[in-house]
N, C-alpha and C. Protein backbone atom coordinates (compact mmCIF):
# COMPACT_ATOMS: atom_id res chain seq x y z
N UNK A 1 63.26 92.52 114.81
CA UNK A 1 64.57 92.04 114.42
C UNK A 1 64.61 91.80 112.91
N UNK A 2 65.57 92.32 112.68
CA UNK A 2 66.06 91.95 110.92
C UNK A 2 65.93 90.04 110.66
N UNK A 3 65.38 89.94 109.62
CA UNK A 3 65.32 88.37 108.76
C UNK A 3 65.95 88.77 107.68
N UNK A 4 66.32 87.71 107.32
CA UNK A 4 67.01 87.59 106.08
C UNK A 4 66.27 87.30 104.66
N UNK A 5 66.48 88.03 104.19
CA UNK A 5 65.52 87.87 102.77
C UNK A 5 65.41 86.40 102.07
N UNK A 6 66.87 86.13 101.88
CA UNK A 6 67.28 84.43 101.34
C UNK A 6 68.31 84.28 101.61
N UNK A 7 68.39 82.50 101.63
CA UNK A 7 69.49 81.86 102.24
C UNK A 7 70.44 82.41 101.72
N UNK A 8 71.85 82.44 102.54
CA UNK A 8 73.07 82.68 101.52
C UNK A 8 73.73 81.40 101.29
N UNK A 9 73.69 81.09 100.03
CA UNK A 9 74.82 79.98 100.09
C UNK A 9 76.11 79.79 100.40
N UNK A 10 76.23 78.07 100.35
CA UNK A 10 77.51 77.79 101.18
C UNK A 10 78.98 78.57 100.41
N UNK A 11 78.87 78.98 99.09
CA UNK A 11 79.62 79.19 99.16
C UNK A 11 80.17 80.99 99.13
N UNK A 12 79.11 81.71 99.05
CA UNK A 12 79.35 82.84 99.93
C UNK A 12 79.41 82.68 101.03
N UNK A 13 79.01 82.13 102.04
CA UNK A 13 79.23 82.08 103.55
C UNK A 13 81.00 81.74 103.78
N UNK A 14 81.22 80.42 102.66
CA UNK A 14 82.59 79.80 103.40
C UNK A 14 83.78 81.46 102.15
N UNK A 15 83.07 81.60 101.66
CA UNK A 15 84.21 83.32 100.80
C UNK A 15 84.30 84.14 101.81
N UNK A 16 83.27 84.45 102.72
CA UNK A 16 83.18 85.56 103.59
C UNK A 16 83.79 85.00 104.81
N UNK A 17 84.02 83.67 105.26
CA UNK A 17 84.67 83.58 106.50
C UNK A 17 86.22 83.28 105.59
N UNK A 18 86.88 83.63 104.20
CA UNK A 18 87.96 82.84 103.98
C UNK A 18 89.06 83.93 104.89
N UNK A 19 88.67 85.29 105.30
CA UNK A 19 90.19 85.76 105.75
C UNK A 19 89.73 85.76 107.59
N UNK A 20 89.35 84.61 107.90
CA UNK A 20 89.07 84.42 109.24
C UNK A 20 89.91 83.72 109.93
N UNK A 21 91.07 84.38 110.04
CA UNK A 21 92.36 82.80 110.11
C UNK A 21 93.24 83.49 111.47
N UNK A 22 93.89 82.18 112.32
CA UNK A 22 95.04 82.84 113.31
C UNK A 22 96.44 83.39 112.59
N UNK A 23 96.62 84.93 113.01
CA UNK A 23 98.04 85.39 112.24
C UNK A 23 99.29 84.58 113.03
N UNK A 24 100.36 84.48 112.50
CA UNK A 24 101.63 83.68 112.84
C UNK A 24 102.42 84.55 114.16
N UNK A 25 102.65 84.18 115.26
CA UNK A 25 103.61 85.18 116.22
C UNK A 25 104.81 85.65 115.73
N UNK A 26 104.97 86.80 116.27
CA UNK A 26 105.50 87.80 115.62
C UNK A 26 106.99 87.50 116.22
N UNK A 27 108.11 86.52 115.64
CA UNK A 27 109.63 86.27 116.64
C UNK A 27 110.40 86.86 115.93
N UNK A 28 111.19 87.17 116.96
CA UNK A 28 112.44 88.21 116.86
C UNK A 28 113.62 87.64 117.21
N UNK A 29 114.85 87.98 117.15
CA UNK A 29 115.69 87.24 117.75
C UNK A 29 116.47 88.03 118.93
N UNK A 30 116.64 86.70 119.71
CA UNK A 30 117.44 87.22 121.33
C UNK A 30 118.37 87.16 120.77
N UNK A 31 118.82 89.02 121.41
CA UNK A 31 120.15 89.58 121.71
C UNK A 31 121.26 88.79 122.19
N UNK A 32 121.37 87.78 123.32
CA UNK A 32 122.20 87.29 123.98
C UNK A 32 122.31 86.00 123.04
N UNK A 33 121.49 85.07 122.78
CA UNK A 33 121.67 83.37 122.28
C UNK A 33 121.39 83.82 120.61
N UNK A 34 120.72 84.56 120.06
CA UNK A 34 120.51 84.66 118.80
C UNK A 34 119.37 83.89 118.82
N UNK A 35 118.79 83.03 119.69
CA UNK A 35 117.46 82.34 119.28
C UNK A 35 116.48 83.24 118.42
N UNK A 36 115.07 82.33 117.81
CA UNK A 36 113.68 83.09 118.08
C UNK A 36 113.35 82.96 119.28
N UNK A 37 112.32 84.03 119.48
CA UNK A 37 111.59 84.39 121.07
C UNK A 37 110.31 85.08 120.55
N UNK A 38 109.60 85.16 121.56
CA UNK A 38 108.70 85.93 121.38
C UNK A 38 108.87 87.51 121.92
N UNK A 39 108.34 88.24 120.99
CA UNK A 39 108.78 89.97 121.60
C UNK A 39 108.48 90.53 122.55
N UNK A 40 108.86 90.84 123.14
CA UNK A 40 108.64 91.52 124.68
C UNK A 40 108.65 90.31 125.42
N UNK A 41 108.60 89.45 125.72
CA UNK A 41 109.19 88.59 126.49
C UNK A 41 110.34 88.10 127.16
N UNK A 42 110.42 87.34 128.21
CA UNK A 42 111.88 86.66 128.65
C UNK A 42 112.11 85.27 127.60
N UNK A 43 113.17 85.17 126.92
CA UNK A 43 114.47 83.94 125.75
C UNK A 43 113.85 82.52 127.12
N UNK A 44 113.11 81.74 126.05
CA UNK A 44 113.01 80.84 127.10
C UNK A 44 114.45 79.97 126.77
N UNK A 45 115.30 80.14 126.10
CA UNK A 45 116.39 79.53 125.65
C UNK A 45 117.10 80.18 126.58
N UNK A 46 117.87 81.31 126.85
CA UNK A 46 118.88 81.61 127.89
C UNK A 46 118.24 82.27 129.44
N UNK A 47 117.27 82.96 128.83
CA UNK A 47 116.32 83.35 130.06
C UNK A 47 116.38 85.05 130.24
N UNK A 48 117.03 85.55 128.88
CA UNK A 48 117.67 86.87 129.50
C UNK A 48 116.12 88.06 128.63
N UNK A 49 115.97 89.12 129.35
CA UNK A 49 115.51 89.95 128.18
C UNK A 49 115.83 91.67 129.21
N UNK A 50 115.91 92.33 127.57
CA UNK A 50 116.34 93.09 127.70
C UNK A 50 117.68 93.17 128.37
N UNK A 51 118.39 92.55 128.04
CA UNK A 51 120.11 91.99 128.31
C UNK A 51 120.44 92.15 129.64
N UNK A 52 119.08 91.62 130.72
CA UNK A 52 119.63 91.13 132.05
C UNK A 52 119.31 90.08 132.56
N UNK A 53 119.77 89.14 132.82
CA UNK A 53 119.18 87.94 133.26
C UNK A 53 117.94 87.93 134.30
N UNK A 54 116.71 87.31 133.90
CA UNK A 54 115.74 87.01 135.00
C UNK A 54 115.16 85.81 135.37
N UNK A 55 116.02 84.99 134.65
CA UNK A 55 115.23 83.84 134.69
C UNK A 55 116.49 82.66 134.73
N UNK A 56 116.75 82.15 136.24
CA UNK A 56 117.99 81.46 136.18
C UNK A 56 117.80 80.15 135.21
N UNK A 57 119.19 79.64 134.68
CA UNK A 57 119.11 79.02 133.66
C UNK A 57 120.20 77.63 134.16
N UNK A 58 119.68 76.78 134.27
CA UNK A 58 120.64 75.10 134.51
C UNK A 58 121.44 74.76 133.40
């Protein structure tokens, strides 16, 4: 197994993890309410996607 020649320091280690990050969800807006939603999903605001209702709404 490979060893490492020398330590890497902390602060190459914390440079090399800096683009290690969660990206932001990608919202779009529902057709029917104008909300954000998430894409390809059912509007948890009206319930509709792809402009038919599936999800009854109180």
């Amino acid at each position: 197994m490979a060893v490492p020649s020398r330590v890497v320091s902390k602060a190459k280690g914390r440079m090399r993890r800096a683009h290690i990050k969660l990206a932001s969800p990608n919202l779009v807006e529902c057709p029917q309410c104008h909300e954000l939603m998430l894409a390809h999903r059912v509007c948890k605001n009206c319930g509709y996607y792809a402009s038919k209702a599936v999800v009854e709404k109180k």
